[in-house]
PDB file of N, CA and C in Angstrom:
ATOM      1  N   UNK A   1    -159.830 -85.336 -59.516  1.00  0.00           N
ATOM      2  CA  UNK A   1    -161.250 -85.237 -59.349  1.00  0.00           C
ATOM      3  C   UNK A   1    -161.813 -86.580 -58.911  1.00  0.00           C
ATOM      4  N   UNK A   2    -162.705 -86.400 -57.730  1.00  0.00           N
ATOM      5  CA  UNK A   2    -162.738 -87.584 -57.584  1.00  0.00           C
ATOM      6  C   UNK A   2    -164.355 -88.559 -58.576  1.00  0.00           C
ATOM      7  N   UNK A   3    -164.212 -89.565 -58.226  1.00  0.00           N
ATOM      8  CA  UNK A   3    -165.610 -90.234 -59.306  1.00  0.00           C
ATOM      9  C   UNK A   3    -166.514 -90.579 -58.455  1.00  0.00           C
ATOM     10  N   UNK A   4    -167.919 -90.532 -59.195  1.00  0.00           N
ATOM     11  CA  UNK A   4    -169.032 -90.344 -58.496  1.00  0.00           C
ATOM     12  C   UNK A   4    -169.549 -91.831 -58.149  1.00  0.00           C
ATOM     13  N   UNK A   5    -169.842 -92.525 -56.903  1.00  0.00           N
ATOM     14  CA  UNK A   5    -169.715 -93.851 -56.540  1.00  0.00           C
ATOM     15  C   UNK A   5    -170.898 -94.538 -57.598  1.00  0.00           C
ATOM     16  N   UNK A   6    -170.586 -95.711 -58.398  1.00  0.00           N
ATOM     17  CA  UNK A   6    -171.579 -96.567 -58.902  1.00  0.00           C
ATOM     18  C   UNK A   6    -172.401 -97.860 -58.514  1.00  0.00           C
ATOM     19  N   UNK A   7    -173.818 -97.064 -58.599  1.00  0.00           N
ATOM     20  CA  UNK A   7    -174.628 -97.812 -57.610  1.00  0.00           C
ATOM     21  C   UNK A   7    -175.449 -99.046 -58.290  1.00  0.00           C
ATOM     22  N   UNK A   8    -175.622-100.024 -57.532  1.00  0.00           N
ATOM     23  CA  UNK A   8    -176.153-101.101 -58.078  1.00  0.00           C
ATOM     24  C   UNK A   8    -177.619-101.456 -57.707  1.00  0.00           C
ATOM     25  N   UNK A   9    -178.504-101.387 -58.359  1.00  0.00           N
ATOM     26  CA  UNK A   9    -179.904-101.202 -57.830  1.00  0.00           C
ATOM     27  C   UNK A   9    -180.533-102.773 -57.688  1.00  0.00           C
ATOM     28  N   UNK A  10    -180.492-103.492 -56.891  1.00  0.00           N
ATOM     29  CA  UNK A  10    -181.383-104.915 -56.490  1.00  0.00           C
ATOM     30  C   UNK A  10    -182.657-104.732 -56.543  1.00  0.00           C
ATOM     31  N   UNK A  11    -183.874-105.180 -57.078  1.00  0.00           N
ATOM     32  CA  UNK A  11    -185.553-105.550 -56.676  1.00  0.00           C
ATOM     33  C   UNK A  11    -185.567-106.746 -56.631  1.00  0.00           C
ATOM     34  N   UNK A  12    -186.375-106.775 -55.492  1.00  0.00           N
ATOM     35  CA  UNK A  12    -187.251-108.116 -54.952  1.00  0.00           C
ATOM     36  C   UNK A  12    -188.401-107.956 -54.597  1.00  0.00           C
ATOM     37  N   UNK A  13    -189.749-109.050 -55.424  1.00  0.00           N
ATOM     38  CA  UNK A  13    -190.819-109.087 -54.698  1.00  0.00           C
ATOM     39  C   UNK A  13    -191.042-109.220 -52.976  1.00  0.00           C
ATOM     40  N   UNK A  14    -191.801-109.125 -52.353  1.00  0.00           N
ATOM     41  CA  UNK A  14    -192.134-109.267 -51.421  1.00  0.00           C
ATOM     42  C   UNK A  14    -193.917-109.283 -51.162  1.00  0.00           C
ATOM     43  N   UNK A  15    -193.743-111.218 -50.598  1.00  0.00           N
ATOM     44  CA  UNK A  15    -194.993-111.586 -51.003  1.00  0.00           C
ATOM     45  C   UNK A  15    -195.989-110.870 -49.433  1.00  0.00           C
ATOM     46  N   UNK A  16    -197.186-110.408 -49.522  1.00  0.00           N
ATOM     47  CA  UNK A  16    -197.653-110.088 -48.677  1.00  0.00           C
ATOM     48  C   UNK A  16    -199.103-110.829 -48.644  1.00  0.00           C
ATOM     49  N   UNK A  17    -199.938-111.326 -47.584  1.00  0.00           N
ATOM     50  CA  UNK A  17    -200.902-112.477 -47.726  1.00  0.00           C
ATOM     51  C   UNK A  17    -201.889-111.724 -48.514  1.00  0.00           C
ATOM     52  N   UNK A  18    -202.241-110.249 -48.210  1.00  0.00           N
ATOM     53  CA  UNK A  18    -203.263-109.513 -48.475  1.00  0.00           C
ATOM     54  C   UNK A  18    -202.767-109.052 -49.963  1.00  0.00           C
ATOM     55  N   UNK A  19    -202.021-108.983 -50.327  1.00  0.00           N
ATOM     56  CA  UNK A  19    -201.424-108.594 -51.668  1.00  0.00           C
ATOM     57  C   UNK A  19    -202.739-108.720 -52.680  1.00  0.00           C
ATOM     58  N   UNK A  20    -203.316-109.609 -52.652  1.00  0.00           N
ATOM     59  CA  UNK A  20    -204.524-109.314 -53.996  1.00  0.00           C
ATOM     60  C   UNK A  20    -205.073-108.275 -53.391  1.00  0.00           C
ATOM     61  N   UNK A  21    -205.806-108.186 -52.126  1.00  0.00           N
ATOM     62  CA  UNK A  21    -206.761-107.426 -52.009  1.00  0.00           C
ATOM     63  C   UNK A  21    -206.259-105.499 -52.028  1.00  0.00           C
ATOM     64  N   UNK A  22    -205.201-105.605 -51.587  1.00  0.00           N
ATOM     65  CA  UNK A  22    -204.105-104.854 -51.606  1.00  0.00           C
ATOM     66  C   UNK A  22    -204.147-104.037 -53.990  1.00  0.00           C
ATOM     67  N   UNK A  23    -204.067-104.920 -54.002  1.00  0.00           N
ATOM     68  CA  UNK A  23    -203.864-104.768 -55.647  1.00  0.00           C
ATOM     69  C   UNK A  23    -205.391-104.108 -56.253  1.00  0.00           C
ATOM     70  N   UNK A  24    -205.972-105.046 -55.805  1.00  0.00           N
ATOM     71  CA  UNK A  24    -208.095-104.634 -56.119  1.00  0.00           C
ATOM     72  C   UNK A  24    -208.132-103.436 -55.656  1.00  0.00           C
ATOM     73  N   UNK A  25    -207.973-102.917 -54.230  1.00  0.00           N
ATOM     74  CA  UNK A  25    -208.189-101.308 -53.864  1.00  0.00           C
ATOM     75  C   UNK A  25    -207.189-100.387 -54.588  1.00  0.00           C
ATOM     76  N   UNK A  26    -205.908-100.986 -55.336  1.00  0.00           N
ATOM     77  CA  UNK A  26    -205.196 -99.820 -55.609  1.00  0.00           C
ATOM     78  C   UNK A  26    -205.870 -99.440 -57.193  1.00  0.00           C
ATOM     79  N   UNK A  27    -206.396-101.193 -57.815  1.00  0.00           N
ATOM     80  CA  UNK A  27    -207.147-100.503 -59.002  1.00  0.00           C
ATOM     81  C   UNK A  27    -208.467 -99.603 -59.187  1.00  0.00           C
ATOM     82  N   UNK A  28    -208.829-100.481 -57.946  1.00  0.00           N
ATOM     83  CA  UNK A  28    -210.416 -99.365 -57.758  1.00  0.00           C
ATOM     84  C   UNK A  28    -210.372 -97.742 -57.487  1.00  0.00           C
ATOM     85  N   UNK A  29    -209.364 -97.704 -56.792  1.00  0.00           N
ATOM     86  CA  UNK A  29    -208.526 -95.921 -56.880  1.00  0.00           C
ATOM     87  C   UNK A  29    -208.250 -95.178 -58.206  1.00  0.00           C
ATOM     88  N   UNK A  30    -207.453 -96.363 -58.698  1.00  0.00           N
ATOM     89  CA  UNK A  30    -207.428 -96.165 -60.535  1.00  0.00           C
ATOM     90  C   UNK A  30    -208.535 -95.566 -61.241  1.00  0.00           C
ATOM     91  N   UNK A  31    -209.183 -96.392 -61.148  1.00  0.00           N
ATOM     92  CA  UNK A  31    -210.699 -96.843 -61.778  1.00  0.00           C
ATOM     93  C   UNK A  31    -211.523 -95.305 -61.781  1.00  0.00           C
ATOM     94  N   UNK A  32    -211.511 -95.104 -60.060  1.00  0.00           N
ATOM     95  CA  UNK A  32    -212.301 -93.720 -59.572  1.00  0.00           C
ATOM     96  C   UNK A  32    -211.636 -92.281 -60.403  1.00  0.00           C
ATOM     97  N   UNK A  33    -210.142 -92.486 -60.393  1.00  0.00           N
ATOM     98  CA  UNK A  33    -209.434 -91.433 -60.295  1.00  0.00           C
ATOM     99  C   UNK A  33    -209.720 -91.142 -62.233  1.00  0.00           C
ATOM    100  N   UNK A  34    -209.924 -92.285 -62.852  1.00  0.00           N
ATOM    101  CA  UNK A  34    -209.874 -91.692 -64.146  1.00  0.00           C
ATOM    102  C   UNK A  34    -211.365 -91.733 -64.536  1.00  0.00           C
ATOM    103  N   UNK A  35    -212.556 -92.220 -63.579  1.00  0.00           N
ATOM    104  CA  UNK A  35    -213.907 -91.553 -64.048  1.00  0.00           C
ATOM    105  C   UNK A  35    -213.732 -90.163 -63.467  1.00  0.00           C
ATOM    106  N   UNK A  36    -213.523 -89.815 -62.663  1.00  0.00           N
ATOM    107  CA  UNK A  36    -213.291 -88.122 -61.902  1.00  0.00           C
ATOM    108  C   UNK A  36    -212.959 -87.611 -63.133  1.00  0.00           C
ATOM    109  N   UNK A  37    -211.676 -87.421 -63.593  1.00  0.00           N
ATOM    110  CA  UNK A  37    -211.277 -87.119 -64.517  1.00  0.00           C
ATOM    111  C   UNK A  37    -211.983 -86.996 -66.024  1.00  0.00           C
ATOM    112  N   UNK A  38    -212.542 -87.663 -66.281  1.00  0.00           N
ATOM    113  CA  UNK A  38    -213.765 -87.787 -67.451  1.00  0.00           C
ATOM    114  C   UNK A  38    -214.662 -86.772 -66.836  1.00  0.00           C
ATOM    115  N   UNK A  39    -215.234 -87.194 -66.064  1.00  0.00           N
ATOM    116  CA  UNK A  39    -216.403 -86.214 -65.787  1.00  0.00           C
ATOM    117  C   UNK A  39    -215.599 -84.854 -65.300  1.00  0.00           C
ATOM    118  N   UNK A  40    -214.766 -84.326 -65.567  1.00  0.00           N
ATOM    119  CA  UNK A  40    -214.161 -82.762 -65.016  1.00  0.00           C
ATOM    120  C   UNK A  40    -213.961 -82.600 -66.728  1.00  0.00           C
ATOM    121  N   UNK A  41    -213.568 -83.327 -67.261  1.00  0.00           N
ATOM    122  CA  UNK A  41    -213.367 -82.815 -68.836  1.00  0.00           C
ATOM    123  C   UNK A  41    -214.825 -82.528 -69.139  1.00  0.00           C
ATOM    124  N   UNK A  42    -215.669 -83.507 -69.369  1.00  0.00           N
ATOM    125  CA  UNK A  42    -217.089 -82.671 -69.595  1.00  0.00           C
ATOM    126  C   UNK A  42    -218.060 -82.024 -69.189  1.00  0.00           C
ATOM    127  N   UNK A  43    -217.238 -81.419 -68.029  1.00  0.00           N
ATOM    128  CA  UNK A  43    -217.763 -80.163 -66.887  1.00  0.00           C
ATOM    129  C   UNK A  43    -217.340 -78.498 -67.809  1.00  0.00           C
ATOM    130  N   UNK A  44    -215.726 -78.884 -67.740  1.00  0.00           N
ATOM    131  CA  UNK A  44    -214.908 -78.148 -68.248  1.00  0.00           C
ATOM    132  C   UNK A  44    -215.617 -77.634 -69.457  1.00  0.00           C
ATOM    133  N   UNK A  45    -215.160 -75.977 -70.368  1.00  0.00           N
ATOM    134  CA  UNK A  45    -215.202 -75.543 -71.228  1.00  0.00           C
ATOM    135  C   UNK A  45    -214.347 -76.350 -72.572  1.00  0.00           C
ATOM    136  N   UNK A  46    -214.582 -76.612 -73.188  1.00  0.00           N
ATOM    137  CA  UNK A  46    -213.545 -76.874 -74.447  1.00  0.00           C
ATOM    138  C   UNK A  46    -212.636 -75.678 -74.940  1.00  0.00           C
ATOM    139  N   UNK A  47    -211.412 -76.059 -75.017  1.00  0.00           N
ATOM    140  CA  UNK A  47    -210.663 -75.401 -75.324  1.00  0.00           C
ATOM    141  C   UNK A  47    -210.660 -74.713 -76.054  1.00  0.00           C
ATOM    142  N   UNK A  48    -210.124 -72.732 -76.257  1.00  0.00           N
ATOM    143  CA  UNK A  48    -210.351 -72.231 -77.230  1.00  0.00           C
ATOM    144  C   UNK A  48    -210.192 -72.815 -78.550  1.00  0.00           C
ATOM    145  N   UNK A  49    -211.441 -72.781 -79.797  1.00  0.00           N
ATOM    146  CA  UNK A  49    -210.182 -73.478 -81.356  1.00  0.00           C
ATOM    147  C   UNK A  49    -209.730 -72.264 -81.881  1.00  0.00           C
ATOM    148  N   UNK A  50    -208.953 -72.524 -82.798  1.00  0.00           N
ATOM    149  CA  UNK A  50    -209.003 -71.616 -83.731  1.00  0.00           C
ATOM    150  C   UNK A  50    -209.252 -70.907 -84.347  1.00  0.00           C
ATOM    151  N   UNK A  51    -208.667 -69.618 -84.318  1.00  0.00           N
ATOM    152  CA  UNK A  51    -209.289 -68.308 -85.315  1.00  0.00           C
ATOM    153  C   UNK A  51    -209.874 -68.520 -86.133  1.00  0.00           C
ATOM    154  N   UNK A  52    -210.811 -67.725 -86.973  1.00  0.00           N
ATOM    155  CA  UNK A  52    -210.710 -68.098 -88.373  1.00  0.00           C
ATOM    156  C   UNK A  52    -210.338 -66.789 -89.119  1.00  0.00           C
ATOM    157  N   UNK A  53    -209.588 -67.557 -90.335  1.00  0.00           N
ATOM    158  CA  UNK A  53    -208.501 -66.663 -91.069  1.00  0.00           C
ATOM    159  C   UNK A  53    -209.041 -65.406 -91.452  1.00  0.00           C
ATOM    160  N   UNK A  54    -208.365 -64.225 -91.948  1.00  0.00           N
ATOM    161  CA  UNK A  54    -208.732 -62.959 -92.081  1.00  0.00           C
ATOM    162  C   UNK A  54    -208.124 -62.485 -93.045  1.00  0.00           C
ATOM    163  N   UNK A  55    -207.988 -63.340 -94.177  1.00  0.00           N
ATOM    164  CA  UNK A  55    -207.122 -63.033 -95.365  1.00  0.00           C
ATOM    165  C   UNK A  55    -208.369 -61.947 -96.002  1.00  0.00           C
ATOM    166  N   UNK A  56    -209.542 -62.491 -95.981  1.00  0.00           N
ATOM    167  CA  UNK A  56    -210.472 -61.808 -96.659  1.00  0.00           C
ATOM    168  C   UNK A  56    -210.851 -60.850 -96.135  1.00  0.00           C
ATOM    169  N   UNK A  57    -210.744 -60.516 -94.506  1.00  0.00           N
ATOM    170  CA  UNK A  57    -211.149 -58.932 -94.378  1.00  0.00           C
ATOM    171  C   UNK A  57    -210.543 -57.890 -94.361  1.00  0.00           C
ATOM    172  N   UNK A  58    -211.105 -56.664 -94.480  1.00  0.00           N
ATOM    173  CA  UNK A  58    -210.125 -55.411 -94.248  1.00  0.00           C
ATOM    174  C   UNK A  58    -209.800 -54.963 -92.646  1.00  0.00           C
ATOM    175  N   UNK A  59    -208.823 -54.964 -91.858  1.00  0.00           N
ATOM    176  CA  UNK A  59    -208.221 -54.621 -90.905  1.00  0.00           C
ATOM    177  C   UNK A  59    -207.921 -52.942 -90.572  1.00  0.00           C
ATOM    178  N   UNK A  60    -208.046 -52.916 -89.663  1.00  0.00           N
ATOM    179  CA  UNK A  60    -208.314 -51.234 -89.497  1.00  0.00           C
ATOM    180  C   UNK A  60    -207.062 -51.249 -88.352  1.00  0.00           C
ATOM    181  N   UNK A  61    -206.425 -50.208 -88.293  1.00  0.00           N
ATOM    182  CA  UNK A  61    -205.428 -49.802 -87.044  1.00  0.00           C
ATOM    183  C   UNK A  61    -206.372 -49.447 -86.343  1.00  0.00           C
ATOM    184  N   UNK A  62    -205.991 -49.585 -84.729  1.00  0.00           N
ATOM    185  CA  UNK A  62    -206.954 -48.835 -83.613  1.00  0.00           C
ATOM    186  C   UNK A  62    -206.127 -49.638 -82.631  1.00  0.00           C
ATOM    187  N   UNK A  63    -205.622 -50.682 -82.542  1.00  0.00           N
ATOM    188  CA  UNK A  63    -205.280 -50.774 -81.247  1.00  0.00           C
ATOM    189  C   UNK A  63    -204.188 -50.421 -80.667  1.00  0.00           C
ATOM    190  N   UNK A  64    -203.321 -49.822 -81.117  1.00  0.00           N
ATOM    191  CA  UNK A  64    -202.019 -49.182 -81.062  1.00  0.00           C
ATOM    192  C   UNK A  64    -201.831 -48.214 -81.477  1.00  0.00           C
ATOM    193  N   UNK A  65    -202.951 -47.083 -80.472  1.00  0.00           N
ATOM    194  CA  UNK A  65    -202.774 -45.575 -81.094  1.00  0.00           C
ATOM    195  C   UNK A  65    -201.690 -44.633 -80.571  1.00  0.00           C
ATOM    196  N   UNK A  66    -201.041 -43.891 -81.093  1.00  0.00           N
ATOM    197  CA  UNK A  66    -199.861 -42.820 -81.118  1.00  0.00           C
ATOM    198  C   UNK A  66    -200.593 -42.574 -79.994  1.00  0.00           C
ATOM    199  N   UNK A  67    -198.772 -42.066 -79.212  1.00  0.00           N
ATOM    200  CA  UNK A  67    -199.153 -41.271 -77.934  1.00  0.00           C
ATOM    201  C   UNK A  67    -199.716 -40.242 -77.707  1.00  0.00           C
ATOM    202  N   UNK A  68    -200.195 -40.179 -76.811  1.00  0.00           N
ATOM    203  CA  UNK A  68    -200.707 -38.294 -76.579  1.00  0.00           C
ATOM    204  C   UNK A  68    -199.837 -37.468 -76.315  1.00  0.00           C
ATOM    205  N   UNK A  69    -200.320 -35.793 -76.230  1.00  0.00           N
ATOM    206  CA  UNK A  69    -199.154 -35.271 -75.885  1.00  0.00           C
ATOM    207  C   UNK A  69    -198.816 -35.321 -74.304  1.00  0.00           C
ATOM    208  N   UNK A  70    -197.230 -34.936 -73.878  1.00  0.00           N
ATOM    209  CA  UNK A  70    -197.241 -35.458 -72.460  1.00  0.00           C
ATOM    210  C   UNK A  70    -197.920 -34.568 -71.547  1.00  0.00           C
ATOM    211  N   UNK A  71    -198.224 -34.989 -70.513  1.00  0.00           N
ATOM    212  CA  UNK A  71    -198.977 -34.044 -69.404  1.00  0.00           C
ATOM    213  C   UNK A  71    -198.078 -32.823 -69.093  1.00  0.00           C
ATOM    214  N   UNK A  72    -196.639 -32.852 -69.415  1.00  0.00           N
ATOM    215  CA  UNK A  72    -195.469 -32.247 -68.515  1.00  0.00           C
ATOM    216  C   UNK A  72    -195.912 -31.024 -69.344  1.00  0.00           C
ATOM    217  N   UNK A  73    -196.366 -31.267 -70.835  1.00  0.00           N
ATOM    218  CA  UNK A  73    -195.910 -30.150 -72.125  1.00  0.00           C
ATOM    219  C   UNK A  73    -196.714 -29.200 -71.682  1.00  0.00           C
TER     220      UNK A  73
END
């Protein structure tokens, strides 16, 4: 069987002149992308909560009523 080749991964910076300004627009994207996000959450409905419990009431069958008879009969 043969073995699966092992790879050696190198990083290097690479200085670019514009690099700050470069960095400022990628945070200001940031910035936008997680006020968007805020404001769609308090657009949004809140999530269903939780039932509340039913230890105390009485429950009735009805939603799972016996079949009828068949059409064929």
């Amino acid at each position: 069987m043969r073995r699966a080749p092992e790879w050696q991964i190198h990083r290097s910076g690479v200085p670019h002149l514009d690099g700050a300004r470069r960095w400022d627009a990628a945070y200001q994207l940031l910035l936008t992308w997680a006020q968007a996000l805020e404001t769609a959450r308090q657009v949004l409905p809140a999530p269903h909560q939780q039932e509340e419990e039913d230890a105390d009431r009485i429950l009735h069958a009805g939603l799972d009523h016996p079949p009828a008879a068949s059409p064929d009969d």
